[in-house]
N, C-alpha and C. Protein backbone atom coordinates (compact mmCIF):
# COMPACT_ATOMS: atom_id res chain seq x y z
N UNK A 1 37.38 -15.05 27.79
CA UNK A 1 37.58 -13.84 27.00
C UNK A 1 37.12 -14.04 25.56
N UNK A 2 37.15 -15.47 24.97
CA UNK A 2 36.91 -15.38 23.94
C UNK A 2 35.22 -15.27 23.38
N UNK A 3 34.75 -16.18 24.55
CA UNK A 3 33.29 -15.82 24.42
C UNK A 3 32.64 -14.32 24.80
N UNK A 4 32.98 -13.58 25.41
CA UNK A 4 32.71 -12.34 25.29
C UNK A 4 33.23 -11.50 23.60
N UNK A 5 34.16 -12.09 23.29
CA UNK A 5 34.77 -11.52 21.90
C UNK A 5 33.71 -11.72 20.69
N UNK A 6 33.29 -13.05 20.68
CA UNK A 6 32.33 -13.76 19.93
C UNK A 6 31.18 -13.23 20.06
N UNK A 7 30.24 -13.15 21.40
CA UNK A 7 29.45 -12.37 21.84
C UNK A 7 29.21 -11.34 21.02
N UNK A 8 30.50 -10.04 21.40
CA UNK A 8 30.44 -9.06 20.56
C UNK A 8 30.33 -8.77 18.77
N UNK A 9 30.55 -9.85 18.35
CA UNK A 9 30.29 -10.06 16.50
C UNK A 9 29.34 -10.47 16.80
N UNK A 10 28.50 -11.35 17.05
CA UNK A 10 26.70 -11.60 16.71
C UNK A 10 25.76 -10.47 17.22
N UNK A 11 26.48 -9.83 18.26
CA UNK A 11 26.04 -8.37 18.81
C UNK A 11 25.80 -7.59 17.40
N UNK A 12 26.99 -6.91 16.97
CA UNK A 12 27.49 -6.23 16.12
C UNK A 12 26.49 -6.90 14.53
N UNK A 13 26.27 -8.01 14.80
CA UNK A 13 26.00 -8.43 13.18
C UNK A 13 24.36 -8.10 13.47
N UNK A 14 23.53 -8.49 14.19
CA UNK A 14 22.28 -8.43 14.77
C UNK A 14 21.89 -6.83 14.41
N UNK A 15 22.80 -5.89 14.70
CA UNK A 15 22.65 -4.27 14.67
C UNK A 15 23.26 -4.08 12.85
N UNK A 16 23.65 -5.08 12.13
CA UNK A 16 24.05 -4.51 10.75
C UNK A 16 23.22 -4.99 10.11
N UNK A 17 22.07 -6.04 10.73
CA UNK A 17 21.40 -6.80 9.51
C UNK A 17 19.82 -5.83 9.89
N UNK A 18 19.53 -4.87 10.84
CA UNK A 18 18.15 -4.47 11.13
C UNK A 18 18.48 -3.20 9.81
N UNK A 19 16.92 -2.86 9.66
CA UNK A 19 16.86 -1.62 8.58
C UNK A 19 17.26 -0.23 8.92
N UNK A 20 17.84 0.77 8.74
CA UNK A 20 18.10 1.87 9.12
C UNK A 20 17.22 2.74 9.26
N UNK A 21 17.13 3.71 10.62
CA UNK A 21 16.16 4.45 10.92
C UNK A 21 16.86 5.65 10.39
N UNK A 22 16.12 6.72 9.63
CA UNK A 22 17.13 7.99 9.45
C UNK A 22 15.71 9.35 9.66
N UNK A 23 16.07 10.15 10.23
CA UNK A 23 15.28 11.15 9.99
C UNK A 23 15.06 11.75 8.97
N UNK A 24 14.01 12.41 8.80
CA UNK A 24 13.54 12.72 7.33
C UNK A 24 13.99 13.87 7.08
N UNK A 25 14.95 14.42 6.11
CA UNK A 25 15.52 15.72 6.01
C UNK A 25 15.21 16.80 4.97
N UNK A 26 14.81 17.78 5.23
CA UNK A 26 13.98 18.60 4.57
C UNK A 26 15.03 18.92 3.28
N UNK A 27 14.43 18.68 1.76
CA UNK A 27 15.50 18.98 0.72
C UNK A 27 15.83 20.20 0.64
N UNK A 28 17.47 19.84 -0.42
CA UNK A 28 17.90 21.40 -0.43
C UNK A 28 16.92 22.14 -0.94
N UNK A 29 17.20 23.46 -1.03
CA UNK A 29 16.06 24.28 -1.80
C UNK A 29 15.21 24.94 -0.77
N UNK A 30 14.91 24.84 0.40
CA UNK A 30 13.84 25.36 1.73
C UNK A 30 12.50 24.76 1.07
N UNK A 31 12.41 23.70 1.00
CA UNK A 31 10.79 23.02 1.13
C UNK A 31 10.39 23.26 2.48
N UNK A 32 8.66 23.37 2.30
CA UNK A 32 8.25 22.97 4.06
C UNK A 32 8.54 21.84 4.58
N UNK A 33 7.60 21.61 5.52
CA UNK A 33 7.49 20.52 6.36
C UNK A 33 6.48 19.27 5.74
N UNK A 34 5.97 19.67 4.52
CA UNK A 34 5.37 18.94 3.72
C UNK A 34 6.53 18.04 2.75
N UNK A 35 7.65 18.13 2.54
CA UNK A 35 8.63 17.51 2.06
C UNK A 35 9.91 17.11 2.20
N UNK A 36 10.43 15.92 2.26
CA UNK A 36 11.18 15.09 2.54
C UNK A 36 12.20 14.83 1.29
N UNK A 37 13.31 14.64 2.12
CA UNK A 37 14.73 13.60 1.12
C UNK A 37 14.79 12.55 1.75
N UNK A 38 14.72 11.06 1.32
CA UNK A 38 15.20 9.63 2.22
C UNK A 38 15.65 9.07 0.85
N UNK A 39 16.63 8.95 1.73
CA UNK A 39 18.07 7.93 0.49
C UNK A 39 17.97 6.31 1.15
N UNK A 40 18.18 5.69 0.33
CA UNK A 40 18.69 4.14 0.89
C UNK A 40 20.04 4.23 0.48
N UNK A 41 20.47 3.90 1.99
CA UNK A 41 21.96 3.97 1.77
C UNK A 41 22.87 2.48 1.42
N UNK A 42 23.62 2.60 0.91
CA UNK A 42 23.94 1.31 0.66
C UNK A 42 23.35 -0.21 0.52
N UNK A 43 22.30 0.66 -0.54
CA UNK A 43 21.09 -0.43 -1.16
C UNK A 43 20.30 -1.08 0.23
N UNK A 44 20.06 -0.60 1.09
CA UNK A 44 19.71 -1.27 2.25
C UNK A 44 18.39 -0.30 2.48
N UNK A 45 17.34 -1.00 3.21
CA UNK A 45 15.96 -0.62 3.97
C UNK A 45 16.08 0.53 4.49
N UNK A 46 15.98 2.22 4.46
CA UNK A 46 15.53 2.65 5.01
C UNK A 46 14.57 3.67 5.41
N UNK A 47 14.56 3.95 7.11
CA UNK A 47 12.96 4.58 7.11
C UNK A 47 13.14 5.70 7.35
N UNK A 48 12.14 6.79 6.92
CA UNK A 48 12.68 8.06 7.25
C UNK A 48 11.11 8.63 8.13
N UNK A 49 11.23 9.07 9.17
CA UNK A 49 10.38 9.39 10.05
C UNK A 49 9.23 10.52 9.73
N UNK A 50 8.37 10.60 9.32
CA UNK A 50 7.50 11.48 8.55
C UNK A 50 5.86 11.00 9.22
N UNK A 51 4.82 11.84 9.97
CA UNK A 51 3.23 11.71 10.02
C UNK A 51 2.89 11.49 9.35
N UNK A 52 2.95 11.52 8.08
CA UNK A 52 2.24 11.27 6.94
C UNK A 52 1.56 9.82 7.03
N UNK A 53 0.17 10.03 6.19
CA UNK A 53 -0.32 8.75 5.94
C UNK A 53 -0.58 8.40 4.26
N UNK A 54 0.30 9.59 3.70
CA UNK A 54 0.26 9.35 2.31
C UNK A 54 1.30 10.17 1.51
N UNK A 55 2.21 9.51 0.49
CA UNK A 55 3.21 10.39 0.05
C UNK A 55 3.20 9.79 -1.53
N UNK A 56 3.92 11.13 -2.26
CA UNK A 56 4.03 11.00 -3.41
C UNK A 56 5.50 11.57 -3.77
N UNK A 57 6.28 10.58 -4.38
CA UNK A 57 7.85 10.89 -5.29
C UNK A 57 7.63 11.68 -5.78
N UNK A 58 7.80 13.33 -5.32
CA UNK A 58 8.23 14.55 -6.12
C UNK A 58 9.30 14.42 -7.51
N UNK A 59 10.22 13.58 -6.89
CA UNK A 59 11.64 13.92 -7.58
C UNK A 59 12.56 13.13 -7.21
N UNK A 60 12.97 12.14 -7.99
CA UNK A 60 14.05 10.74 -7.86
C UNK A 60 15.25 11.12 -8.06
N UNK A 61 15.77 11.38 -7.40
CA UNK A 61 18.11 11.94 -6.66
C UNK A 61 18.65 10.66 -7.13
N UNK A 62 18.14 9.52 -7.14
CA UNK A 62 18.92 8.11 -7.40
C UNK A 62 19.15 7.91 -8.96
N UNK A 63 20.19 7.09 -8.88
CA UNK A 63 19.84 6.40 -10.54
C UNK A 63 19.72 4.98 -10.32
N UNK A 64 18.78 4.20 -9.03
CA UNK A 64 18.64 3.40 -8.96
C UNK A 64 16.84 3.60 -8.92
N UNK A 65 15.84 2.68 -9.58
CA UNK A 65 14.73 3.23 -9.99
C UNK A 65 13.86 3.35 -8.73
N UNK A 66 13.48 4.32 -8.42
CA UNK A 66 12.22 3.73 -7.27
C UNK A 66 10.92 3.88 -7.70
N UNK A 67 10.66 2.96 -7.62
CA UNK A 67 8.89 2.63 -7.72
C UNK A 67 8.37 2.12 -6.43
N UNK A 68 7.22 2.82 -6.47
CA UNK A 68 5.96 2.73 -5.51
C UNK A 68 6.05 1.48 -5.14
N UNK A 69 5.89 0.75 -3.58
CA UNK A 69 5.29 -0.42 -3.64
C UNK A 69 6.65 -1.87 -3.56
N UNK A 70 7.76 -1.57 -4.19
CA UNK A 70 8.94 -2.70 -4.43
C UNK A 70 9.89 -1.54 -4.19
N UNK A 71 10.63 -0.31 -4.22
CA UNK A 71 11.37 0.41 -3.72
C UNK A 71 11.32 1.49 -2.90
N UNK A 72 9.67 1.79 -2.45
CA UNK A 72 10.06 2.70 -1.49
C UNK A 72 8.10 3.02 -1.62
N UNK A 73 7.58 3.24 -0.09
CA UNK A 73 6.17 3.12 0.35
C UNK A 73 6.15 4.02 1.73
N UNK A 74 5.06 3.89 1.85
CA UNK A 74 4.57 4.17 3.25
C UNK A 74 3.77 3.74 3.69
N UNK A 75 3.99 3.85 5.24
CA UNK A 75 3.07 2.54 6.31
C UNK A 75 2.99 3.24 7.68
N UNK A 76 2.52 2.40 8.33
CA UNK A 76 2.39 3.27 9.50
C UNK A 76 3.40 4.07 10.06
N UNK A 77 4.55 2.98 10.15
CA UNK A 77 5.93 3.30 10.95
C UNK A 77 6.62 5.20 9.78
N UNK A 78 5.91 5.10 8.69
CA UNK A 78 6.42 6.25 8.04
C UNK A 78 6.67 5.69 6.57
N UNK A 79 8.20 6.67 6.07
CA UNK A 79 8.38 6.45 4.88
C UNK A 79 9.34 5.57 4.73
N UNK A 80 9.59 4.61 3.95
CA UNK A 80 10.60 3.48 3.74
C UNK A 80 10.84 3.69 1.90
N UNK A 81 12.36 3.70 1.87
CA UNK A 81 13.26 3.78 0.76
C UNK A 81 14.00 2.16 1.02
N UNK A 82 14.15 1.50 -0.35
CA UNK A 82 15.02 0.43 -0.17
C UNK A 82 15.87 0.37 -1.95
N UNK A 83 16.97 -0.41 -1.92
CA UNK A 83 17.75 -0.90 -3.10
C UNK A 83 18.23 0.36 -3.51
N UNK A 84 18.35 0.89 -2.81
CA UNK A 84 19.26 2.27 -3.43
C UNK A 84 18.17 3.53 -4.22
N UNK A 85 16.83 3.48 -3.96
CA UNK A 85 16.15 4.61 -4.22
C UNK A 85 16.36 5.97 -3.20
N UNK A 86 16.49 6.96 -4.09
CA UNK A 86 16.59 8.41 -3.21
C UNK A 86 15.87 9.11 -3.50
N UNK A 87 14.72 10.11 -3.12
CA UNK A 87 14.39 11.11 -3.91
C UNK A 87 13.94 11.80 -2.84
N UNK A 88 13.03 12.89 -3.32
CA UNK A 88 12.01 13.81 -2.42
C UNK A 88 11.04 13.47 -2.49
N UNK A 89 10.07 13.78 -1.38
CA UNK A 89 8.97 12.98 -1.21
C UNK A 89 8.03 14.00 -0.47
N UNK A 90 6.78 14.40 -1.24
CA UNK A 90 5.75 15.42 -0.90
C UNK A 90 4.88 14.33 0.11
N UNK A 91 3.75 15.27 0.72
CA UNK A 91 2.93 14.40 1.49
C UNK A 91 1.84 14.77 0.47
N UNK A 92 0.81 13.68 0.45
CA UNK A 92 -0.02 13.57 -0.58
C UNK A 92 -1.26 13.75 0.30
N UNK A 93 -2.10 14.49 -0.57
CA UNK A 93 -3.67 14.45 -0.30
C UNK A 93 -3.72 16.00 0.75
N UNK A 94 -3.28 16.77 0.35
CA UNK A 94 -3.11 18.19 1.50
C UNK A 94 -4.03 18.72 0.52
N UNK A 95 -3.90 19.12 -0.59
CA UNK A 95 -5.27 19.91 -1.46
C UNK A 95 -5.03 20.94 -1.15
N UNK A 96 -3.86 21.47 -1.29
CA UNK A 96 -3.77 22.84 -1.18
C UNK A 96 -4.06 23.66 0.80
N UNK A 97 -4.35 22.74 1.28
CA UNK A 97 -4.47 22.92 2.35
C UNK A 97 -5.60 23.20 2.83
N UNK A 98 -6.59 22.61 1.37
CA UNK A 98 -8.29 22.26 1.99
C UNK A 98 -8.53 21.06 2.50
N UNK A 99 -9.58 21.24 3.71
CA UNK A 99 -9.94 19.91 4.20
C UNK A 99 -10.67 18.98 3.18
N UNK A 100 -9.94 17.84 3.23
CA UNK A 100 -10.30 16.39 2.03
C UNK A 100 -11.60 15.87 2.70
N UNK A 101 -11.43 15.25 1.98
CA UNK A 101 -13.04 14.38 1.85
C UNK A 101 -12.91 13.56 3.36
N UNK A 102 -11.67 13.39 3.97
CA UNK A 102 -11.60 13.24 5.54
C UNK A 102 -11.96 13.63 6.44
N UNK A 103 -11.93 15.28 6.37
CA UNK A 103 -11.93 16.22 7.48
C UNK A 103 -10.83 16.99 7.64
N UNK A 104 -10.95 17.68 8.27
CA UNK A 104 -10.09 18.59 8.35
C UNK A 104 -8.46 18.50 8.25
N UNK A 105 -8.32 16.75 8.98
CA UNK A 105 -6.93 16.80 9.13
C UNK A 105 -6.10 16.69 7.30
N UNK A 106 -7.13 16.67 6.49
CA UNK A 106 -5.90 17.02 5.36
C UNK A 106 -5.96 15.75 4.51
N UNK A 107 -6.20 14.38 5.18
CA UNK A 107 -6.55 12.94 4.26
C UNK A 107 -7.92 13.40 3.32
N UNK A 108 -6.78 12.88 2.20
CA UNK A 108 -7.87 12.41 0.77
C UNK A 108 -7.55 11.13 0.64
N UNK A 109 -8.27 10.26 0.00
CA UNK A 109 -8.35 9.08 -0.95
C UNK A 109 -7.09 9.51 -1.81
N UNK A 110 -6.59 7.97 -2.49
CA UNK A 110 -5.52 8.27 -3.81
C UNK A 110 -6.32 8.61 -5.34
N UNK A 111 -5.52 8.43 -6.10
CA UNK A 111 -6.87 8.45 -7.11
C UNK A 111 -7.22 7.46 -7.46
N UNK A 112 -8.06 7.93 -8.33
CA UNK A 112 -9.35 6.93 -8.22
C UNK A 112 -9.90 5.76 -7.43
N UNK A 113 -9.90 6.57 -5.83
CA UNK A 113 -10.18 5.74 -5.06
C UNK A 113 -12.27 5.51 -5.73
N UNK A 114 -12.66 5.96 -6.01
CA UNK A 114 -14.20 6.35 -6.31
C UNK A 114 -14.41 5.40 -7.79
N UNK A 115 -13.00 4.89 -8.63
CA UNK A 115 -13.71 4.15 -9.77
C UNK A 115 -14.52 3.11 -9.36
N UNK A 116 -15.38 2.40 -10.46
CA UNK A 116 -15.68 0.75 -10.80
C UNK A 116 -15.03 0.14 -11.19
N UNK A 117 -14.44 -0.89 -10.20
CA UNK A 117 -13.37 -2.33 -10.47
C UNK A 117 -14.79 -3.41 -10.82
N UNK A 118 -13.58 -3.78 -11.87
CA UNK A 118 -14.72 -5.10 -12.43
C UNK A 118 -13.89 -6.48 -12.54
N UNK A 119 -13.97 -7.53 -12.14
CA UNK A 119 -13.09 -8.55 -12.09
C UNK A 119 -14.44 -10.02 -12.00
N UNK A 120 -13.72 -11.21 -12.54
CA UNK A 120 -13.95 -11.88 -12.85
C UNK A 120 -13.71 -12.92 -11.46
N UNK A 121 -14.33 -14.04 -11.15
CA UNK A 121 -14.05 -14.76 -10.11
C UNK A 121 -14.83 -16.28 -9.94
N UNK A 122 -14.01 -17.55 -10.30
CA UNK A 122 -14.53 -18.55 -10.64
C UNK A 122 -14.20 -20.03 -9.85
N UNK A 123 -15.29 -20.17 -9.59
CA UNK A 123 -15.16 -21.73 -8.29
C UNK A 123 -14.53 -22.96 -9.45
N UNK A 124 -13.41 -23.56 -9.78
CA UNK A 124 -13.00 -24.20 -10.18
C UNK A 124 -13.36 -25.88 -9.63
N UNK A 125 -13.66 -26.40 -9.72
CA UNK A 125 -14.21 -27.79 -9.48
C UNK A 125 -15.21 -27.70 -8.15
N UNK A 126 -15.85 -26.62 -8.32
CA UNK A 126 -16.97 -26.42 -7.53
C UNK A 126 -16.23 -26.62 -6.50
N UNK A 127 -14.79 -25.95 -6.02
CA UNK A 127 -14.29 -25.65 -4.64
C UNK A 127 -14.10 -24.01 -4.48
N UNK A 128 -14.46 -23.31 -3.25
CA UNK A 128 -14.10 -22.12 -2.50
C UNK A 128 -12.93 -21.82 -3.30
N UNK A 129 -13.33 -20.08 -3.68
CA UNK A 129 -11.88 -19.63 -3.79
C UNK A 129 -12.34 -18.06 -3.57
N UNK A 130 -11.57 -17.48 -3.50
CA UNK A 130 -11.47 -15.59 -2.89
C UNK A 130 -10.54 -15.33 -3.95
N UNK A 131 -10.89 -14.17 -4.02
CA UNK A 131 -10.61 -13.18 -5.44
C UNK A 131 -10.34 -11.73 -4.92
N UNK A 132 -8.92 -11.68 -4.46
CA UNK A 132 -8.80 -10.27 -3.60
C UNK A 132 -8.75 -8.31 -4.45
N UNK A 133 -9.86 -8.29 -3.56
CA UNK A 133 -9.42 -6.94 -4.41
C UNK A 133 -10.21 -6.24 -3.32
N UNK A 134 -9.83 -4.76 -3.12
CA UNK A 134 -9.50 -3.67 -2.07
C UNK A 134 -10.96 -3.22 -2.17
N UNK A 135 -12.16 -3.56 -1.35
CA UNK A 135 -13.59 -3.09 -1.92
C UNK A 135 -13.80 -1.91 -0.62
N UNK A 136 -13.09 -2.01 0.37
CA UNK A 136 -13.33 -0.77 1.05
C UNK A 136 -14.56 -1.42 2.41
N UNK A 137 -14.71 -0.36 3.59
CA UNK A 137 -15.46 -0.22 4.51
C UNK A 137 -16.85 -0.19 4.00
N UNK A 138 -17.24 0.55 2.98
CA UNK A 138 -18.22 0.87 2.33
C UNK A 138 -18.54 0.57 1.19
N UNK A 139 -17.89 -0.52 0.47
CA UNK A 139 -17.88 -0.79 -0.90
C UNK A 139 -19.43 -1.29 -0.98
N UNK A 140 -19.54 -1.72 -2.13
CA UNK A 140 -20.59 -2.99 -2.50
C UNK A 140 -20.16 -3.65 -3.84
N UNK A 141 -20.58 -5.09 -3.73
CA UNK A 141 -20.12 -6.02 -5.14
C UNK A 141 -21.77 -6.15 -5.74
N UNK A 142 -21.55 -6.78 -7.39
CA UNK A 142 -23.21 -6.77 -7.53
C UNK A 142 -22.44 -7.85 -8.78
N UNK A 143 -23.47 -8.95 -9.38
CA UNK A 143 -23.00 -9.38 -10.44
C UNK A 143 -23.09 -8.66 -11.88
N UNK A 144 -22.19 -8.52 -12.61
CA UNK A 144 -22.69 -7.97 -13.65
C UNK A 144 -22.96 -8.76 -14.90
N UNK A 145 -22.11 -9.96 -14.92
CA UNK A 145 -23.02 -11.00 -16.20
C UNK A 145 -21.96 -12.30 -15.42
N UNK A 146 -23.19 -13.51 -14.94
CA UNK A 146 -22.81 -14.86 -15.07
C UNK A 146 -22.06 -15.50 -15.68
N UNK A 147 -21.13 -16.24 -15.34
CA UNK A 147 -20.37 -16.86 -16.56
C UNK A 147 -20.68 -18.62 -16.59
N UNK A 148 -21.30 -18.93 -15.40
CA UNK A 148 -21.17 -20.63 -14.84
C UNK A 148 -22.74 -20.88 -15.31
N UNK A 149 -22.80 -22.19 -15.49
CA UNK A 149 -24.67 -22.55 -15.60
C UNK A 149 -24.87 -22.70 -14.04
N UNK A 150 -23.88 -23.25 -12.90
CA UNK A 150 -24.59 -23.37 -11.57
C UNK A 150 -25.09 -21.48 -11.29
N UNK A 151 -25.86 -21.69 -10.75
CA UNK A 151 -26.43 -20.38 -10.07
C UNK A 151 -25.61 -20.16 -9.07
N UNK A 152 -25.95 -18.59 -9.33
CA UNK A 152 -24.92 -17.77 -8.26
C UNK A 152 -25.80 -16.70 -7.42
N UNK A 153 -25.99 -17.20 -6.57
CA UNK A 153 -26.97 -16.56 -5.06
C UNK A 153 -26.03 -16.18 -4.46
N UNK A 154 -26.25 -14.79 -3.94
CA UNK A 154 -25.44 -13.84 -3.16
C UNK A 154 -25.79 -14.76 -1.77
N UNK A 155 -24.79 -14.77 -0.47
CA UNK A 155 -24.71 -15.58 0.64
C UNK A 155 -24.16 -16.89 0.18
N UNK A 156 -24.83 -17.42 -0.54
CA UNK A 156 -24.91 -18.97 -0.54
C UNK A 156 -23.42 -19.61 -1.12
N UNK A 157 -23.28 -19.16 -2.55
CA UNK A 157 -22.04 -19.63 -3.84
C UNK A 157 -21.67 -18.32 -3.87
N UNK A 158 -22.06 -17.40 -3.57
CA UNK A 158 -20.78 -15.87 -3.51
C UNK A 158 -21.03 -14.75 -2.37
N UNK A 159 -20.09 -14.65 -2.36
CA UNK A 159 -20.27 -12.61 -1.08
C UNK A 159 -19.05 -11.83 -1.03
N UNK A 160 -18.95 -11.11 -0.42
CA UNK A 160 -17.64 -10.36 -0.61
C UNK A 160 -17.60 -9.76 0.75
N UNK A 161 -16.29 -9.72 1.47
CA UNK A 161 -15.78 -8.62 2.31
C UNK A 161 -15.09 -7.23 1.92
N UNK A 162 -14.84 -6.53 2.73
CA UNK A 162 -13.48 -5.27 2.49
C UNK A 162 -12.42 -5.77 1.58
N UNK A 163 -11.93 -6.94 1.90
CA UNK A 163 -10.91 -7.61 1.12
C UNK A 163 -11.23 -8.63 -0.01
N UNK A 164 -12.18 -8.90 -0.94
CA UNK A 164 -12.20 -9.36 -1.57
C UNK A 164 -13.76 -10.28 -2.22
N UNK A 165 -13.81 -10.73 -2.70
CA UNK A 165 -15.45 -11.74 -3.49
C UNK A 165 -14.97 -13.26 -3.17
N UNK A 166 -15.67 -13.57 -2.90
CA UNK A 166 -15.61 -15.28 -2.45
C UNK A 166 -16.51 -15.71 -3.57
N UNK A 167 -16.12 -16.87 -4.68
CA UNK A 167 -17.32 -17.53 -4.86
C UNK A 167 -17.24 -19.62 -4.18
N UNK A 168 -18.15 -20.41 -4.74
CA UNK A 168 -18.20 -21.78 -4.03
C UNK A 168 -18.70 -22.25 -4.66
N UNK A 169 -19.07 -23.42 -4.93
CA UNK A 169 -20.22 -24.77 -5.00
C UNK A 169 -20.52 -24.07 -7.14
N UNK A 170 -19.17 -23.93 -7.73
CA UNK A 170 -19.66 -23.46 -9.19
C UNK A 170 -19.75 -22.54 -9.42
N UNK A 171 -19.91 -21.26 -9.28
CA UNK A 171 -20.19 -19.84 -9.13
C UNK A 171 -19.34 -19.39 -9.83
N UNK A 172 -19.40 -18.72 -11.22
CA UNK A 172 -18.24 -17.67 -11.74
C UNK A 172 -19.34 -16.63 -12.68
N UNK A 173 -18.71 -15.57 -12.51
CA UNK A 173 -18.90 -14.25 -12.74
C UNK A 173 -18.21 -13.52 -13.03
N UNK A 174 -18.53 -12.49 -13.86
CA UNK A 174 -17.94 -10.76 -13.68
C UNK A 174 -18.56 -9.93 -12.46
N UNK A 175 -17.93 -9.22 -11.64
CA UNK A 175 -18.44 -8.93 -10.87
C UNK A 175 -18.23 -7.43 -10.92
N UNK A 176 -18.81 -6.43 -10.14
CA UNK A 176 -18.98 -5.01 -10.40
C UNK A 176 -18.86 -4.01 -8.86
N UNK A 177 -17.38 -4.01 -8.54
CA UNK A 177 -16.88 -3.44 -7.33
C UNK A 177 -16.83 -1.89 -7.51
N UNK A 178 -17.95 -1.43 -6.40
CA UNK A 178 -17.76 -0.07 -6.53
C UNK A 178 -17.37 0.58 -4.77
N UNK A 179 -16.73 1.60 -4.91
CA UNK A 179 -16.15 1.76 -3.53
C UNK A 179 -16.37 3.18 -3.30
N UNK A 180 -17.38 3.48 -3.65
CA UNK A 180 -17.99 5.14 -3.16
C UNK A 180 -18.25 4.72 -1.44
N UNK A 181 -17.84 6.22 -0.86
CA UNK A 181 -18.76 5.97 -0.02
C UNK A 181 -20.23 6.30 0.52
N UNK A 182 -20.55 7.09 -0.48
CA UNK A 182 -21.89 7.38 -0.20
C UNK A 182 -22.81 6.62 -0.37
């Protein structure tokens, strides 16, 4: 009997330590279906069920701070509130309900998804290193002024993926990340 008792507390603790699923509840006031309330309740993880693939904090209900990114995001699974952030939460990139630079379904880019990132990236004792930054499906990197006397040949001592500029063998630069997609 007692191991069934025991049983039941690691049961019970297993279900208090996962993040809370809550449905996403339309705020007071009659918002559409374009806007959401998700509270973290008792400073704890949770998710509030929303299609969205992009949202923006209308309006913070908490007096615990939420910021983008460390208190409250979105991901596939939806919208996630944590540490006691509450607010309302619009879906982002609708444009009024013109089709975005996506298509029809309503996805835009955030902003300034379209600037020039410029970052610096330097092989320290002539060993490999990656220099992450978000260059996109379609980006391109280009050097914009040398900083090393070894030469820096695109392939060879530098290149870049979606995720970031590699340089090697001496290679440092400013480099000139642009993420249009045209």
């Amino acid at each position: 009997m007692k191991t069934w008792a025991a049983l039941g507390l690691v049961v019970a603790g297993a279900f208090a330590a996962m993040p809370q699923q809550a449905e996403a509840q339309p705020p007071r006031g009659g918002y559409g279906p374009d806007r959401v309330e998700c509270n973290s309740r008792d400073y704890r993880l949770t998710r509030c069920d929303v299609s969205w693939r992009e949202a923006d904090l209308a309006r913070q209900t908490s007096s615990a701070r939420c910021v983008r990114g460390q208190t409250w995001g979105i991901d596939r699974r939806g919208l996630w509130v944590d540490r006691g952030c509450a607010g309302v939460f619009v879906e982002a990139g609708r444009g009024g309900g013109r089709p975005g630079p996506g298509g029809p379904g309503g996805w835009a880019p955030g902003p300034d998804w379209d600037r020039e990132i410029r970052l610096s990236c330097s092989s320290s004792d002539f060993r490999y290193r990656f220099c992450q930054v978000d260059i996109g499906p379609a980006g391109r990197v280009r050097i914009e002024r040398q900083l090393s006397d070894t030469a820096c040949i695109e392939g060879r001592t530098w290149g870049y993926n979606r995720a970031g500029v590699w340089v090697d063998r001496g290679c440092a630069a400013f480099f000139s990340v642009g993420r249009r997609w045209r």
